[in-house]
Structures are given as structure tokens and as C-alpha cells.
PDB file of N, CA and C in Angstrom:
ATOM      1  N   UNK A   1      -5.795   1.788  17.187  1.00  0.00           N
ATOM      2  CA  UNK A   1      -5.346   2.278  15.884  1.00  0.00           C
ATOM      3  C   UNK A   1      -6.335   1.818  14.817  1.00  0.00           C
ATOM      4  N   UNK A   2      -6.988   2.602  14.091  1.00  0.00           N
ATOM      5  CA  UNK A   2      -7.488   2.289  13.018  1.00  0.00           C
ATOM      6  C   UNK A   2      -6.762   2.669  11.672  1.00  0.00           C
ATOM      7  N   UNK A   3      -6.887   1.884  10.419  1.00  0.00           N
ATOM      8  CA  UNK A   3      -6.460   1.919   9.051  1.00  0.00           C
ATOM      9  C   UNK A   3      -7.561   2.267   8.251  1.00  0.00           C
ATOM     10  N   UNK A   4      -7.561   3.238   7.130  1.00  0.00           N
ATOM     11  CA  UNK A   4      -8.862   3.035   6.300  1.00  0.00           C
ATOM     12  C   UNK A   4      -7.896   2.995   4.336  1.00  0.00           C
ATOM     13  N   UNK A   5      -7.926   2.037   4.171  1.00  0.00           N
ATOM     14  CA  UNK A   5      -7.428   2.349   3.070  1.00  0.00           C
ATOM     15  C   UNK A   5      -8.788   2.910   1.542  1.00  0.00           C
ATOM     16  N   UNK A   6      -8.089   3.717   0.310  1.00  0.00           N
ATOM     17  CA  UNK A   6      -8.641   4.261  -0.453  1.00  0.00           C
ATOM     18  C   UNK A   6      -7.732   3.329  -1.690  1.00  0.00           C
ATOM     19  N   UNK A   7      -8.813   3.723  -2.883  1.00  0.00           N
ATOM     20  CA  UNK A   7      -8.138   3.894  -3.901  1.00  0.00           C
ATOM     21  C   UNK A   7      -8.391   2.728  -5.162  1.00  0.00           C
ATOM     22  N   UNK A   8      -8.294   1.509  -4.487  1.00  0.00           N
ATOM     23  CA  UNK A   8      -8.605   0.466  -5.163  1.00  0.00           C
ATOM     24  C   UNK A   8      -9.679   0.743  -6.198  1.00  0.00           C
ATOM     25  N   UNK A   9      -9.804   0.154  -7.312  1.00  0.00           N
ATOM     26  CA  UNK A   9     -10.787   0.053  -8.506  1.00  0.00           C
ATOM     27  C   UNK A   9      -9.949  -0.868  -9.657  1.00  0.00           C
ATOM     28  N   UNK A  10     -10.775  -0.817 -10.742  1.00  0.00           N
ATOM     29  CA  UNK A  10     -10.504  -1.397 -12.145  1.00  0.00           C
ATOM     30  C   UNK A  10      -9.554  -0.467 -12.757  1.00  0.00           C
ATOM     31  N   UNK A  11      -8.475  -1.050 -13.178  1.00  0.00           N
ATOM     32  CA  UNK A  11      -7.331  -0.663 -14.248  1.00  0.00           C
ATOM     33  C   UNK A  11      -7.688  -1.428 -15.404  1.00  0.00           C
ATOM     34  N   UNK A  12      -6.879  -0.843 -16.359  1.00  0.00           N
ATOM     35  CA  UNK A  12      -6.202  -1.580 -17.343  1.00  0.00           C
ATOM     36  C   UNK A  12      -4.820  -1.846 -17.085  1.00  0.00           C
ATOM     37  N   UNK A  13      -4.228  -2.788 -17.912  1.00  0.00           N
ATOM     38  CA  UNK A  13      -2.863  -2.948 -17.763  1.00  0.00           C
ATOM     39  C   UNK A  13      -2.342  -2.209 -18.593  1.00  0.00           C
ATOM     40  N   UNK A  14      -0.936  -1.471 -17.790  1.00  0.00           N
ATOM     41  CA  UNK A  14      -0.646  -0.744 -18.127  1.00  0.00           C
ATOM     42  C   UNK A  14      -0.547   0.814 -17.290  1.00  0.00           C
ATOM     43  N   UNK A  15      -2.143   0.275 -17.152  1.00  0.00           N
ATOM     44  CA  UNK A  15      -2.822   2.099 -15.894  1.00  0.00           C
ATOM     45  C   UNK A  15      -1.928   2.328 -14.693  1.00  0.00           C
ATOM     46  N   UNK A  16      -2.243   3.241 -14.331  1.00  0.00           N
ATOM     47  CA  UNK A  16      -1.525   3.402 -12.466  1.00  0.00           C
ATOM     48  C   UNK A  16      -2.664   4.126 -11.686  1.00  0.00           C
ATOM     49  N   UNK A  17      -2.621   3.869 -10.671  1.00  0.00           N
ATOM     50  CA  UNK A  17      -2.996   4.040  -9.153  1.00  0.00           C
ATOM     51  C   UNK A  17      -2.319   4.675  -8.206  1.00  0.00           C
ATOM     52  N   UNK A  18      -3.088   5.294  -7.325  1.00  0.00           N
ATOM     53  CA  UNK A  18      -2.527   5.810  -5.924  1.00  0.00           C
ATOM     54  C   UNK A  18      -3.500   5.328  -4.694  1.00  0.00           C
ATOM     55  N   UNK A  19      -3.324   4.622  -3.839  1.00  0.00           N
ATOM     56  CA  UNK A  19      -3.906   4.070  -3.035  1.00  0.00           C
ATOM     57  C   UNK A  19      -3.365   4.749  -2.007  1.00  0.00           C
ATOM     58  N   UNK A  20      -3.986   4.945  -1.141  1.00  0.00           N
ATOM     59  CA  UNK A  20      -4.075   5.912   0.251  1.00  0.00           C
ATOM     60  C   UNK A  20      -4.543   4.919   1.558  1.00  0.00           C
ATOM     61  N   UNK A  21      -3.806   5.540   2.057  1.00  0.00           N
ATOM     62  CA  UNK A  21      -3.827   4.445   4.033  1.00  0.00           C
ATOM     63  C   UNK A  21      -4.126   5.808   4.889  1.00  0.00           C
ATOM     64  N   UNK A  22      -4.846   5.957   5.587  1.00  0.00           N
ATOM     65  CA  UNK A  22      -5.188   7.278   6.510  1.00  0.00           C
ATOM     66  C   UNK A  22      -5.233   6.273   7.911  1.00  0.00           C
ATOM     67  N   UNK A  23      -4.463   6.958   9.018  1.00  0.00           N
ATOM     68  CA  UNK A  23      -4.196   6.026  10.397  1.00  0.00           C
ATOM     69  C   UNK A  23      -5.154   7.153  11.480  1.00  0.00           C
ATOM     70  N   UNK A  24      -5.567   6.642  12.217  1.00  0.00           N
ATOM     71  CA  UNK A  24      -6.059   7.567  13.193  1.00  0.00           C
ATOM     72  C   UNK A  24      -5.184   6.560  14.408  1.00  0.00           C
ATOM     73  N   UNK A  25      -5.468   7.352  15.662  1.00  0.00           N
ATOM     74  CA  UNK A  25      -5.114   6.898  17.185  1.00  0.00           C
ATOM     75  C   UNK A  25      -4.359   5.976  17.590  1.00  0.00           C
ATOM     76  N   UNK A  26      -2.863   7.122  16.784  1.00  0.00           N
ATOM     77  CA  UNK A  26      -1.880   6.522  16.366  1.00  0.00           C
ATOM     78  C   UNK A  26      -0.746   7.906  16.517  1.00  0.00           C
ATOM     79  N   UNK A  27       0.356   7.833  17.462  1.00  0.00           N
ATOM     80  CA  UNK A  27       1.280   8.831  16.829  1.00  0.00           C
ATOM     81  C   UNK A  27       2.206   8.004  15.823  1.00  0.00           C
ATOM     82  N   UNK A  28       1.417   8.898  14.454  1.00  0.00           N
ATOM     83  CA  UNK A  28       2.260   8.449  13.160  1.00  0.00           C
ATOM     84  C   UNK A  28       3.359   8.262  13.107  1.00  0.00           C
ATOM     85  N   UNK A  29       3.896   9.131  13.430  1.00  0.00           N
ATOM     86  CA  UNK A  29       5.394   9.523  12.727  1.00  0.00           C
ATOM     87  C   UNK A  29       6.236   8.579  12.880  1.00  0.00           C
ATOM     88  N   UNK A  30       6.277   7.883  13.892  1.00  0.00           N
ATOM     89  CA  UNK A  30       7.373   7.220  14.212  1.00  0.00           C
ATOM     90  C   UNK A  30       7.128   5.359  13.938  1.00  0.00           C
ATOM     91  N   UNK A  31       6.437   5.237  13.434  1.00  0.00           N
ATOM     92  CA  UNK A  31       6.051   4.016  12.847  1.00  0.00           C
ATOM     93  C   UNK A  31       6.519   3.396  11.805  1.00  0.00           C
ATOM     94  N   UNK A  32       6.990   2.437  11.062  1.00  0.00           N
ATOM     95  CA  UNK A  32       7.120   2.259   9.921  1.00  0.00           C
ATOM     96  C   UNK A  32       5.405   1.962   9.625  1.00  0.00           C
ATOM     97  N   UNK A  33       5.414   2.140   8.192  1.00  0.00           N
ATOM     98  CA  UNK A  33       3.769   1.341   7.717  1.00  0.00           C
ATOM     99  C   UNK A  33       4.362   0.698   6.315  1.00  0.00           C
ATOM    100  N   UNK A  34       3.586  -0.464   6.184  1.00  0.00           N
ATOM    101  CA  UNK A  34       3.585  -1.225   4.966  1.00  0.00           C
ATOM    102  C   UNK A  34       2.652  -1.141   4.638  1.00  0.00           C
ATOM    103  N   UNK A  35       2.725  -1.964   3.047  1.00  0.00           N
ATOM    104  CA  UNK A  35       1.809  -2.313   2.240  1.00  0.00           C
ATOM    105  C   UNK A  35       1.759  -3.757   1.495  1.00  0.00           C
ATOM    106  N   UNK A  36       0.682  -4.484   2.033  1.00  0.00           N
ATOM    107  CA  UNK A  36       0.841  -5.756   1.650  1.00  0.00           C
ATOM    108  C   UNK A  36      -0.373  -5.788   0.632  1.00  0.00           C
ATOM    109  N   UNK A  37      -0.285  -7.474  -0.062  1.00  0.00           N
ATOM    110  CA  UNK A  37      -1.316  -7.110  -0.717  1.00  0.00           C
ATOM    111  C   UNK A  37      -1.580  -8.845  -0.720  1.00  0.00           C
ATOM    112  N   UNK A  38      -3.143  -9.462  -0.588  1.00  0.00           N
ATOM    113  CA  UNK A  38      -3.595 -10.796  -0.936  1.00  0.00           C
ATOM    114  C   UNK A  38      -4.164 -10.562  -2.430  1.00  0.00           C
ATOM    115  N   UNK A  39      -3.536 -12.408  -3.206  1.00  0.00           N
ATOM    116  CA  UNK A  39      -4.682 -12.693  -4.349  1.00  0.00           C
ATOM    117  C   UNK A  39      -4.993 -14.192  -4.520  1.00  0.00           C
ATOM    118  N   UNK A  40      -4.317 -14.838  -3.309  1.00  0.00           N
ATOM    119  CA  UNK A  40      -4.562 -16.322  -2.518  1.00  0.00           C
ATOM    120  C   UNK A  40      -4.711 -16.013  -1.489  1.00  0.00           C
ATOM    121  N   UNK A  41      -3.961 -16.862  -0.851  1.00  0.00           N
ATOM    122  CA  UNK A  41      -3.965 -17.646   0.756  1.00  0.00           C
ATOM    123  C   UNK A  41      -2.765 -16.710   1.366  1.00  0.00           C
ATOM    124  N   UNK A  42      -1.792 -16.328   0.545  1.00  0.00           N
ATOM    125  CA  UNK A  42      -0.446 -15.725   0.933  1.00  0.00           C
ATOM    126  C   UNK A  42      -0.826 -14.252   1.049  1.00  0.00           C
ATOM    127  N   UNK A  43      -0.217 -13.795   1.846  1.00  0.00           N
ATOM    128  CA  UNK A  43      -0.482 -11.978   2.248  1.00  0.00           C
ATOM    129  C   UNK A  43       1.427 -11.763   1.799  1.00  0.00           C
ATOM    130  N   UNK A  44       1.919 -10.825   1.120  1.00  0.00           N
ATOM    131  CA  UNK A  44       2.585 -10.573   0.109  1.00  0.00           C
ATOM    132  C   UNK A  44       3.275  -9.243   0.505  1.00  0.00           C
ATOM    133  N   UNK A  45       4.288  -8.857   0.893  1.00  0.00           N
ATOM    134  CA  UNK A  45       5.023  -7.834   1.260  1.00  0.00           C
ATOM    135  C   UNK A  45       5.331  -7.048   0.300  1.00  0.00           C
ATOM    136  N   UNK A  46       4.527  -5.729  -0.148  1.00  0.00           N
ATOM    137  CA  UNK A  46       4.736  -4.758  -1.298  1.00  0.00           C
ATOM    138  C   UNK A  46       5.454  -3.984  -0.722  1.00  0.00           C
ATOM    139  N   UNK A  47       5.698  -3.241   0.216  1.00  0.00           N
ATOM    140  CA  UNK A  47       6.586  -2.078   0.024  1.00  0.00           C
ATOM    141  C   UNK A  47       6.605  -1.434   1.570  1.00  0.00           C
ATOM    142  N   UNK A  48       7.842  -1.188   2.241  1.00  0.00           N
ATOM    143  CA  UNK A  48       7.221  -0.478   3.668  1.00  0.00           C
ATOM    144  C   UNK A  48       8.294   1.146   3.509  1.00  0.00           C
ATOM    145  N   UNK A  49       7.449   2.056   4.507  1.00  0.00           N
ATOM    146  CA  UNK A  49       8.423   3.119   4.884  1.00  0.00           C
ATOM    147  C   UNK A  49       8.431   3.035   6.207  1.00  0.00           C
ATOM    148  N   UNK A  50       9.830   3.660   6.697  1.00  0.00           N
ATOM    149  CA  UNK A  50      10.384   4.260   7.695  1.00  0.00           C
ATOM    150  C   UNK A  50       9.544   5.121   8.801  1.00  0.00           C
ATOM    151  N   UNK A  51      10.064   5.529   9.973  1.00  0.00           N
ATOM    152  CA  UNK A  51      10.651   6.725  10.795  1.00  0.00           C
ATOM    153  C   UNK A  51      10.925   7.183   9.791  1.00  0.00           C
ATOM    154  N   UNK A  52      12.431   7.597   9.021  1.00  0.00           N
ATOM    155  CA  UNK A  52      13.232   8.243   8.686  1.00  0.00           C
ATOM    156  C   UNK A  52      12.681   8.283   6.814  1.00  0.00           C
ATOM    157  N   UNK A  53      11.828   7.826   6.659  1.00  0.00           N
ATOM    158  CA  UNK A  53      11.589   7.921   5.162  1.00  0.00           C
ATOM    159  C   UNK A  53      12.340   6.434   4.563  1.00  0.00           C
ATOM    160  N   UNK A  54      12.928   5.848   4.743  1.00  0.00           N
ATOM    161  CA  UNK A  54      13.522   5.013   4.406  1.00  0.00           C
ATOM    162  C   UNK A  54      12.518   3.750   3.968  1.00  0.00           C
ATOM    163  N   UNK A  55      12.760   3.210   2.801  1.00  0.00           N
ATOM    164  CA  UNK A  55      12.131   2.773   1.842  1.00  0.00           C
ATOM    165  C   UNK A  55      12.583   1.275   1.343  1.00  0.00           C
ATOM    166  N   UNK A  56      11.343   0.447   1.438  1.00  0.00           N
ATOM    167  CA  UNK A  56      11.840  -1.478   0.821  1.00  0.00           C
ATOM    168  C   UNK A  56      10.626  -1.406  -0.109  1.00  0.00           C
ATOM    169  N   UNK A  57      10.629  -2.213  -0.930  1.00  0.00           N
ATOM    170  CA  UNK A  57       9.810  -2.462  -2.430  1.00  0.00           C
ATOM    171  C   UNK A  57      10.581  -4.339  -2.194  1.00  0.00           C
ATOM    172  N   UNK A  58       9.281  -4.884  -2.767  1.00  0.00           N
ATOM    173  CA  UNK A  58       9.263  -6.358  -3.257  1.00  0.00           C
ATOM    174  C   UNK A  58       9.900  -6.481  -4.251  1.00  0.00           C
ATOM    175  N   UNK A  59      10.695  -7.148  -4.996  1.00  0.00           N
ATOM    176  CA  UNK A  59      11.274  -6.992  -6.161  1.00  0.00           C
ATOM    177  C   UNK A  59      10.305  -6.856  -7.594  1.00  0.00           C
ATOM    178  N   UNK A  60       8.948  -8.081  -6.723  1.00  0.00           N
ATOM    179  CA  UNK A  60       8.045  -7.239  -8.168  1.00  0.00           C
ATOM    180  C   UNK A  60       7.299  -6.291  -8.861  1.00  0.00           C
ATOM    181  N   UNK A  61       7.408  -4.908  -7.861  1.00  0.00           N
ATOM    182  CA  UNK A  61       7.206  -4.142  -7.581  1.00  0.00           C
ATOM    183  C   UNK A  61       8.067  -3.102  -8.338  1.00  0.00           C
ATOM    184  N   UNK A  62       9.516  -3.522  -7.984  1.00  0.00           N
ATOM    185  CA  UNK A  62      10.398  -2.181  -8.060  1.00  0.00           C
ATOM    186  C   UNK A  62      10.290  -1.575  -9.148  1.00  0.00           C
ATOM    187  N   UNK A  63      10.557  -0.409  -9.284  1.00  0.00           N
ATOM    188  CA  UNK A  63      10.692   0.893 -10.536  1.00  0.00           C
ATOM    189  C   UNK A  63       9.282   0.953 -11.046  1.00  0.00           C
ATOM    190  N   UNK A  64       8.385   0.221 -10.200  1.00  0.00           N
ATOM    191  CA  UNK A  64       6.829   0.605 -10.805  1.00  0.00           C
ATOM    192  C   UNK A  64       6.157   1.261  -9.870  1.00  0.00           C
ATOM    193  N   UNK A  65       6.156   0.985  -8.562  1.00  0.00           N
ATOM    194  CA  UNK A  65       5.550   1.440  -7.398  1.00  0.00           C
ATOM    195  C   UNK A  65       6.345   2.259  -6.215  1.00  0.00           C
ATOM    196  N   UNK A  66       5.836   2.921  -5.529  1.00  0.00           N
ATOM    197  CA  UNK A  66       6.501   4.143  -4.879  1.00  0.00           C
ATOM    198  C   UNK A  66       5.745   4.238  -3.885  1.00  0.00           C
ATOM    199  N   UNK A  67       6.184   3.914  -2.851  1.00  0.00           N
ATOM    200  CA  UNK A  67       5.373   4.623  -1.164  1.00  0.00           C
ATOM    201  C   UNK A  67       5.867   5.540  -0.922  1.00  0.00           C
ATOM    202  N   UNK A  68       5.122   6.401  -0.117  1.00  0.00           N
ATOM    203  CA  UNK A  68       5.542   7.850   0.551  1.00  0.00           C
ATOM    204  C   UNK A  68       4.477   7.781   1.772  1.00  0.00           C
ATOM    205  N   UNK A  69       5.126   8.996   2.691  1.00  0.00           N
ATOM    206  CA  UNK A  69       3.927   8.664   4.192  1.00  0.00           C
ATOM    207  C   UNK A  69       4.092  10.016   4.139  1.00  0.00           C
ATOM    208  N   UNK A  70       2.806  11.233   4.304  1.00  0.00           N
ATOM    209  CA  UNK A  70       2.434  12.230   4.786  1.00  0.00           C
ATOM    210  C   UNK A  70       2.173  12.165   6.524  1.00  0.00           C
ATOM    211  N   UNK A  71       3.218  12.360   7.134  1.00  0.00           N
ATOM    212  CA  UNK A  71       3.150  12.156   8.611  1.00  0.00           C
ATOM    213  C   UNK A  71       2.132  13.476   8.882  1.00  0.00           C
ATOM    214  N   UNK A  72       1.756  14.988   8.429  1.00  0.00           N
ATOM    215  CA  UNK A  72       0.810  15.654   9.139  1.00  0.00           C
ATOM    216  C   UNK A  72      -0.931  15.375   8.669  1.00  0.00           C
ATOM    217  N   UNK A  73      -0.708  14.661   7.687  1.00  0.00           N
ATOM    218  CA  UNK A  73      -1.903  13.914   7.195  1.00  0.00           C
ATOM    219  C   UNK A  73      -2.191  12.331   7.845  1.00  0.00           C
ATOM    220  N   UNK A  74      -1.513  12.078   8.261  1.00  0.00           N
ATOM    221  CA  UNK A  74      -1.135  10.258   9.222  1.00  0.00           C
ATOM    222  C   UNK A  74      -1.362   9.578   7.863  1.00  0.00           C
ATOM    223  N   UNK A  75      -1.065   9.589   6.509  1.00  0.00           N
ATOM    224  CA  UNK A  75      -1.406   8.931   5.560  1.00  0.00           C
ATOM    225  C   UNK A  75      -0.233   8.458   4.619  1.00  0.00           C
ATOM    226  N   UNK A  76      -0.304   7.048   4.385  1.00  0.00           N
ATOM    227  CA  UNK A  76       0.731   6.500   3.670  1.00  0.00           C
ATOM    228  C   UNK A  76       0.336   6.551   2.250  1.00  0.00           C
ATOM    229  N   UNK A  77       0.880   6.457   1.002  1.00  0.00           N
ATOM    230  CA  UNK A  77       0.733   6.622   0.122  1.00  0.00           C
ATOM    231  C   UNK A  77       1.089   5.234  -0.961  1.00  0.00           C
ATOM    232  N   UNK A  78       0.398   4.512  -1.640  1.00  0.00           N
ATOM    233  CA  UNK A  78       1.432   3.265  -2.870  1.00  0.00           C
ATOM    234  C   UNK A  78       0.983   4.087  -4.188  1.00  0.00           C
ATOM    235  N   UNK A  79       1.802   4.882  -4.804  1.00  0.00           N
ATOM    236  CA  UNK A  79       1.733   5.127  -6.174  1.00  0.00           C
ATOM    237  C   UNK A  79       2.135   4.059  -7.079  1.00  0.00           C
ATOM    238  N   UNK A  80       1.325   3.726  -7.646  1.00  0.00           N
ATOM    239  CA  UNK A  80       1.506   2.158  -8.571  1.00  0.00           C
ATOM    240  C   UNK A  80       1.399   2.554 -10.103  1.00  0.00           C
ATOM    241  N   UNK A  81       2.527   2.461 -10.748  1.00  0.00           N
ATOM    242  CA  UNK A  81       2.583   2.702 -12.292  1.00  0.00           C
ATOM    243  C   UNK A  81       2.889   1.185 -13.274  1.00  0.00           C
ATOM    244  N   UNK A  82       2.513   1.425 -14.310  1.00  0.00           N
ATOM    245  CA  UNK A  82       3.153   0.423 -15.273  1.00  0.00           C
ATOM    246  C   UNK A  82       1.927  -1.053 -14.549  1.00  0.00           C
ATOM    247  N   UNK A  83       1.112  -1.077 -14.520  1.00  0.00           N
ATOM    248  CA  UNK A  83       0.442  -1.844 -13.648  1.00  0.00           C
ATOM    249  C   UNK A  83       0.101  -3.210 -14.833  1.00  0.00           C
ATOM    250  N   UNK A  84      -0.122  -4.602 -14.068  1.00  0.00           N
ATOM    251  CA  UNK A  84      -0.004  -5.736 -14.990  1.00  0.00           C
ATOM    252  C   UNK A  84      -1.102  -6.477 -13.919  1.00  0.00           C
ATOM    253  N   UNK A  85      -1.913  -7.403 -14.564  1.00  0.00           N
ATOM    254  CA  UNK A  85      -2.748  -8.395 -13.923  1.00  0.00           C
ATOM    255  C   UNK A  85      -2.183  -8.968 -12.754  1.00  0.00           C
ATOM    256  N   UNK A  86      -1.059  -9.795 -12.390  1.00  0.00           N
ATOM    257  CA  UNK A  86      -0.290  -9.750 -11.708  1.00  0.00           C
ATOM    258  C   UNK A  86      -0.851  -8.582 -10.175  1.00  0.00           C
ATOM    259  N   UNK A  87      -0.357  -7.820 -10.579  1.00  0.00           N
ATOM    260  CA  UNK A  87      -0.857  -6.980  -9.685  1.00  0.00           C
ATOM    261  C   UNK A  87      -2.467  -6.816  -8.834  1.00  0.00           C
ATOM    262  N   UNK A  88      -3.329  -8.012  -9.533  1.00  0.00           N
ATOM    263  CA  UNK A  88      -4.304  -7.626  -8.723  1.00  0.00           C
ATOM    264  C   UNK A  88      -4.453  -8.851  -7.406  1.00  0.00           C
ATOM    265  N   UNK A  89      -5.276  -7.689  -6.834  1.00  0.00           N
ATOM    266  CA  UNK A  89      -5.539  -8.508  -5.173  1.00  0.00           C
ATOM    267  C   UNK A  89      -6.256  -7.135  -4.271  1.00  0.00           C
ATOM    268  N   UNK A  90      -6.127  -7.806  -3.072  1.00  0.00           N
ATOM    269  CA  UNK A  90      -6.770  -6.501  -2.057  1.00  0.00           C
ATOM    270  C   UNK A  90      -5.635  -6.371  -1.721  1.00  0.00           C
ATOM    271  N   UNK A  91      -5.278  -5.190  -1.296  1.00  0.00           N
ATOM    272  CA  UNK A  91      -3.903  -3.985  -0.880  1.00  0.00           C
ATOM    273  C   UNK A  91      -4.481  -3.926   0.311  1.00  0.00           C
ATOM    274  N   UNK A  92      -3.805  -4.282   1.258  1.00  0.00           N
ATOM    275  CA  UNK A  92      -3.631  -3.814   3.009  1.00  0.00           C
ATOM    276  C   UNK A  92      -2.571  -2.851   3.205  1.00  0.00           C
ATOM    277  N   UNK A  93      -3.190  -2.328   4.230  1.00  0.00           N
ATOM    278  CA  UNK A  93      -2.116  -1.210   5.192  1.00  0.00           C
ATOM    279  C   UNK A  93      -1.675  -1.900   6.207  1.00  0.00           C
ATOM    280  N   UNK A  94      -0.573  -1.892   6.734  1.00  0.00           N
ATOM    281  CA  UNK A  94      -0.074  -1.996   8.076  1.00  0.00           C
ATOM    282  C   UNK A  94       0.488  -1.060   9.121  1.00  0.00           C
ATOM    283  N   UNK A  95       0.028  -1.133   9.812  1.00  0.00           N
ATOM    284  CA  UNK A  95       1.021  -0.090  11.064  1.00  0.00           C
ATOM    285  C   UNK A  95       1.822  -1.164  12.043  1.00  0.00           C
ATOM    286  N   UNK A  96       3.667  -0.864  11.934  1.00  0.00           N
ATOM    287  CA  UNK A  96       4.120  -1.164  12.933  1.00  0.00           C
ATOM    288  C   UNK A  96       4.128  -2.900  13.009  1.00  0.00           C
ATOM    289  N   UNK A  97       3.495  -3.513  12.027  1.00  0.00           N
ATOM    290  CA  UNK A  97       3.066  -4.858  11.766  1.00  0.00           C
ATOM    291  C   UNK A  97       1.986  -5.399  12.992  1.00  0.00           C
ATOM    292  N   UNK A  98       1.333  -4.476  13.555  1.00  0.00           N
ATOM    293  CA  UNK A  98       0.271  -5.463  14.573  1.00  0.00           C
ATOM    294  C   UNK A  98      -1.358  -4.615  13.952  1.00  0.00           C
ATOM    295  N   UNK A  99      -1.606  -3.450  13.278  1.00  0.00           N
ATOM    296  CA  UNK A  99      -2.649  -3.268  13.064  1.00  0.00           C
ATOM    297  C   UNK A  99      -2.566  -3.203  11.397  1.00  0.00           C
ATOM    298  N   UNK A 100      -4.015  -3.939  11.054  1.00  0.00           N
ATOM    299  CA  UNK A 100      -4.666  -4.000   9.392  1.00  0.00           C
ATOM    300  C   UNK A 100      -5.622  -3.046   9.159  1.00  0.00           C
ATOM    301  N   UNK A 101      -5.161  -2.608   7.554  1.00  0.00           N
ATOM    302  CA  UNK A 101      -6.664  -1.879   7.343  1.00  0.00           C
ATOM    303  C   UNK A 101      -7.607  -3.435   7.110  1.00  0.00           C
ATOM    304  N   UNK A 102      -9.130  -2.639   6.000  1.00  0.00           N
ATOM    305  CA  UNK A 102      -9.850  -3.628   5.986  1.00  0.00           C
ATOM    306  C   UNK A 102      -9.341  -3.895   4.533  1.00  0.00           C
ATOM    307  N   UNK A 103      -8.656  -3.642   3.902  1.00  0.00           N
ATOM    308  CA  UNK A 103      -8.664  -3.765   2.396  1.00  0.00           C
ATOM    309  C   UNK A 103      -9.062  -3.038   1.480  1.00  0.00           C
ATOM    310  N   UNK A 104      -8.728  -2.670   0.167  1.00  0.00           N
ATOM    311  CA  UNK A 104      -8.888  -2.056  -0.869  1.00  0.00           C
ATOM    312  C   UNK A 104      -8.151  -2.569  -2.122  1.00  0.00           C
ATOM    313  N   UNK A 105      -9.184  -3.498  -2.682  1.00  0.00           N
ATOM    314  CA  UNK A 105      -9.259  -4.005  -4.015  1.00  0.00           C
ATOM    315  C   UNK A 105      -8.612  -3.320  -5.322  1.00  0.00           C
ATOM    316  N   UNK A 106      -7.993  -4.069  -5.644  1.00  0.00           N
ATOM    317  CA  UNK A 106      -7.086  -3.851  -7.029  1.00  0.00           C
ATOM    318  C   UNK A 106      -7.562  -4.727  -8.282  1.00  0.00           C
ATOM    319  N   UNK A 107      -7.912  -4.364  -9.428  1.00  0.00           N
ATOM    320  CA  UNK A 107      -7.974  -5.335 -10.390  1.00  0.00           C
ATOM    321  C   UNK A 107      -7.542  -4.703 -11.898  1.00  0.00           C
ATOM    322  N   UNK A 108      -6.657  -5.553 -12.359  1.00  0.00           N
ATOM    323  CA  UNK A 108      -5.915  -5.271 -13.580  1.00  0.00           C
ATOM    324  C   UNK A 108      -6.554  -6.155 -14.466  1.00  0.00           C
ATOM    325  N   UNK A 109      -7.048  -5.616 -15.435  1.00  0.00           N
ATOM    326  CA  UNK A 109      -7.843  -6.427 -16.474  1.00  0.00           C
ATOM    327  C   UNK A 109      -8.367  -5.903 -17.894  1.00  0.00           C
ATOM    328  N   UNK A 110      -8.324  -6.443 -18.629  1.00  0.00           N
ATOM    329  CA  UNK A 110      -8.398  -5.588 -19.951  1.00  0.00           C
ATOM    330  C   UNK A 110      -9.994  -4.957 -20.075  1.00  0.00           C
TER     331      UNK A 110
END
């Protein structure tokens, strides 16, 4: 299974993002995938989907950020709004919790 995540760059606070996870050699569908994210030592549970679409958000997250998974695209989606310094780090993908992307950098900064 490979991960390639997209998307990462410079915000402002405030800005939003859509960061993209594309899975190859993998039947998608039936996977959950997360989205974690490092800005220490700690790897940080942002948000996972379902099989079934079914949906968890971190609490510091909620009502700002939004996953979705395009199962005929194999691609997960973190739409990130309302974005705050806080928020920066590298954003990982997960599949299934045993495969990582390589990362894609986030930085909130004036």
C-alpha cells in the first residue's frame, strides 16, 4: 500500500485548506483512513472515516475540519477551515492504521 499525501503549504490564520491522501495497492473501500498530524514528538489523531462514511474529528478540530473519502478516486480528503497556528505540523494519512503517507506540511502563520 502506498499513501501520497497533497496539499500542505503556508496559510494565514484564518485561511483553509484541502489536503488530499491518494492510496494505491489497496482495495479502498473498505478501509477506514485517518488523518493524523505531528508538531512534536506526539503524532495526534485529526479525524478518521469509515467503510460506511462514518466520521470522528479530534475535538480541536471540530466544526473547522471535514474528511470525506472518494472511494473511485482511492482518495481521502481533510477540508480544513477557520485555520489557527495551532494547526501547524506535517498531516499524515493512514490506511487501516498499519500504512503512512510520507507527510505534507502545514503552516499557519501571519
Amino acid at each position: 500500500v502506498q499513501l501520497v499525501e497533497s496539499g500542505g503549504t503556508l496559510v494565514q490564520p484564518g485561511g483553509s485548506l484541502n489536503l488530499s491522501c491518494t492510496a494505491s495497492g489497496t482495495f479502498f473501500t473498505v478501509y477506514t483512513m485517518t488523518w493524523y498530524r505531528q508538531s512534536g514528538k506526539q503524532r495526534e489523531l485529526v479525524a478518521s472515516i469509515g467503510q460506511s462514511f462514518e466520521t470522528y474529528y479530534a475535538d480541536s478540530v471540530k466544526g473547522r475540519f471535514t474528511i470525506s473519502r472518494d472511494n473511485t478516486k482511492k482518495t481521502v480528503y481533510l477540508q480544513m477551515n477557520n485555520l489557527n497556528p495551532e494547526d501547524t505540523a506535517v498531516y499524515y494519512c493512514n490506511h487501516e492504521g498499519d500504512f503512512w503517507g510520507q507527510g505534507t506540511r502545514v503552516t499557519v502563520s501571519p
